[in-house]
C-alpha atoms as a PDB file:
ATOM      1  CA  UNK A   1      82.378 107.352 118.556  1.00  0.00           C
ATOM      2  CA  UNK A   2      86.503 107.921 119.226  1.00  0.00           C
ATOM      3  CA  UNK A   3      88.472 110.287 117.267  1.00  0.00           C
ATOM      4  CA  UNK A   4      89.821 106.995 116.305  1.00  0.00           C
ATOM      5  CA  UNK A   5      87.054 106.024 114.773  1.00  0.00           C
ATOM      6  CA  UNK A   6      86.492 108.871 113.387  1.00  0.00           C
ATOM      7  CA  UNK A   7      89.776 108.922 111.434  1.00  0.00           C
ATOM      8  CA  UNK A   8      89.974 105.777 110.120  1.00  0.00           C
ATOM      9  CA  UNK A   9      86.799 105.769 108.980  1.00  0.00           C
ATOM     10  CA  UNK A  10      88.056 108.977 107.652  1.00  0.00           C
ATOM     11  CA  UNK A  11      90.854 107.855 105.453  1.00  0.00           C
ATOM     12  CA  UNK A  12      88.850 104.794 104.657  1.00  0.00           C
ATOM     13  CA  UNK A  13      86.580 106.940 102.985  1.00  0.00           C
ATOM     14  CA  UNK A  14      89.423 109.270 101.473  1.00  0.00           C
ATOM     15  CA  UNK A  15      91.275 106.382  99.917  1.00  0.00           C
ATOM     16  CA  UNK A  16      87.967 104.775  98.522  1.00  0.00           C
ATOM     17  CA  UNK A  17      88.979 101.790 100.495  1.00  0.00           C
ATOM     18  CA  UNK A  18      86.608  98.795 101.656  1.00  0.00           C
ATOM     19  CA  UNK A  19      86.537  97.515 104.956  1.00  0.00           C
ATOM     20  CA  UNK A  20      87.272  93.931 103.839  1.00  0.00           C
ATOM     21  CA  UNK A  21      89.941  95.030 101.848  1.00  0.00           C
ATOM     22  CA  UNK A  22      91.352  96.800 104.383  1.00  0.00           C
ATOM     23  CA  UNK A  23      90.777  93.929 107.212  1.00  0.00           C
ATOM     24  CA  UNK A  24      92.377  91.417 104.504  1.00  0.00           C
ATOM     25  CA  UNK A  25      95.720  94.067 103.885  1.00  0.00           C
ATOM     26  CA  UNK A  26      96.468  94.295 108.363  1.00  0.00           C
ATOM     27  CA  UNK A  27      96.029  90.651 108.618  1.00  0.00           C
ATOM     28  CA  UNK A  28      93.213  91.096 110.827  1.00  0.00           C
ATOM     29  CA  UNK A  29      89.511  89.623 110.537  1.00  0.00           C
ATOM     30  CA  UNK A  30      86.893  91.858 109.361  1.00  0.00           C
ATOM     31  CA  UNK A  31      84.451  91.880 111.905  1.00  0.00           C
ATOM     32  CA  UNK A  32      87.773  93.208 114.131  1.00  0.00           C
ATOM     33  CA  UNK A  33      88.196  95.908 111.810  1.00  0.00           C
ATOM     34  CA  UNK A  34      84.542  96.685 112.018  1.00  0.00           C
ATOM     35  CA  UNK A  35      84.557  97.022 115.892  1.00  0.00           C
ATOM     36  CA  UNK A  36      87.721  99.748 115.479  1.00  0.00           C
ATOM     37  CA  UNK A  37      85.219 101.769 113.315  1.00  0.00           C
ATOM     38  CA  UNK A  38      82.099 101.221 115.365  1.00  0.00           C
ATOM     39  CA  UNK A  39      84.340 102.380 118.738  1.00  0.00           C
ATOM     40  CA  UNK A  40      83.350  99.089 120.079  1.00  0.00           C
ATOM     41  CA  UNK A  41      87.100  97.432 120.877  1.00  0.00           C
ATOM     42  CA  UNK A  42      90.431  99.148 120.557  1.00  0.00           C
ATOM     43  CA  UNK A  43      93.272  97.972 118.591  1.00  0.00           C
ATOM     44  CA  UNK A  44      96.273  96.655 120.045  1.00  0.00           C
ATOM     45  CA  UNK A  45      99.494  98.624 120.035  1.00  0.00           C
ATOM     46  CA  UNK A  46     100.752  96.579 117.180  1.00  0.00           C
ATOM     47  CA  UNK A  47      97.574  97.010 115.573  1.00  0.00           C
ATOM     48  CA  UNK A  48      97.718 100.554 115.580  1.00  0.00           C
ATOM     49  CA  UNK A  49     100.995 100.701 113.853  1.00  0.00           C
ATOM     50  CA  UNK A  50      99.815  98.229 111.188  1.00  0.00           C
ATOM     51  CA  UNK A  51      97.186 101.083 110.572  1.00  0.00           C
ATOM     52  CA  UNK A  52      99.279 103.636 110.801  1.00  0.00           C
ATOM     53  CA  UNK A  53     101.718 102.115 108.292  1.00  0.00           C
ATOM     54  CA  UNK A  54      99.064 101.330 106.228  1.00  0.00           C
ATOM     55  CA  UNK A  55      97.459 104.606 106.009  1.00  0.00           C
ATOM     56  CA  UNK A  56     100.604 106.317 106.244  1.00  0.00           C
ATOM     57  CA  UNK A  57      99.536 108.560 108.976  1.00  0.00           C
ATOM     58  CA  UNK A  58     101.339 109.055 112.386  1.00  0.00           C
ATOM     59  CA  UNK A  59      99.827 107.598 115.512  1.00  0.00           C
ATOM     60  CA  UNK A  60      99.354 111.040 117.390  1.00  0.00           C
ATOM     61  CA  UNK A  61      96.768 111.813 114.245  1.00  0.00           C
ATOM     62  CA  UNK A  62      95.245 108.815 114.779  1.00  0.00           C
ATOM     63  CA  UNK A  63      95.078 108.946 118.283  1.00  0.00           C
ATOM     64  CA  UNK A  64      93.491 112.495 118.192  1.00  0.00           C
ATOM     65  CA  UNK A  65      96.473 113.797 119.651  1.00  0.00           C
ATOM     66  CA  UNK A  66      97.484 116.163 116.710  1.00  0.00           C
ATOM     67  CA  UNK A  67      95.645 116.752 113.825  1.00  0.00           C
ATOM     68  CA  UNK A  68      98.621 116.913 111.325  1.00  0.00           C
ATOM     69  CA  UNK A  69      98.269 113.409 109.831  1.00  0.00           C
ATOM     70  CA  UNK A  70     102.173 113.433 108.560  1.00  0.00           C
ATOM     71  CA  UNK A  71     104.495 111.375 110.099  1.00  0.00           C
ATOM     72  CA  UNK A  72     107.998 112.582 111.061  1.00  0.00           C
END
């Protein structure tokens, strides 16, 4: 599994969020969001923003290359 993986699944879980719910908010189909959180695909770049925009987290957090989460 990627650290990507990892932290959405991560935030999912922090927020109390449900996959479908969260599929149905980025405009994306569910099983997509399901292969981000399996490690099985990776998300486009604009993909990755939507999640970072919707999680409010900055793409080097998500990305595993910082593990500050804030956004500057």
């Amino acid at each position: 599994m990627s650290i990507f993986s990892e932290r959405i699944i991560q935030l999912k879980k922090e927020k109390k969020l449900l996959q479908k719910d969260i599929a149905h908010d980025l405009g994306i189909s569910l099983r997509a969001y399901q292969h981000y959180e399996h490690g099985e695909k990776e998300p486009t770049l604009s993909n990755i923003v939507k999640i970072c925009n919707y999680f409010d987290v900055s793409a080097d957090y998500l990305l595993g290359l910082s593990d500050n989460p804030t956004r500057h």
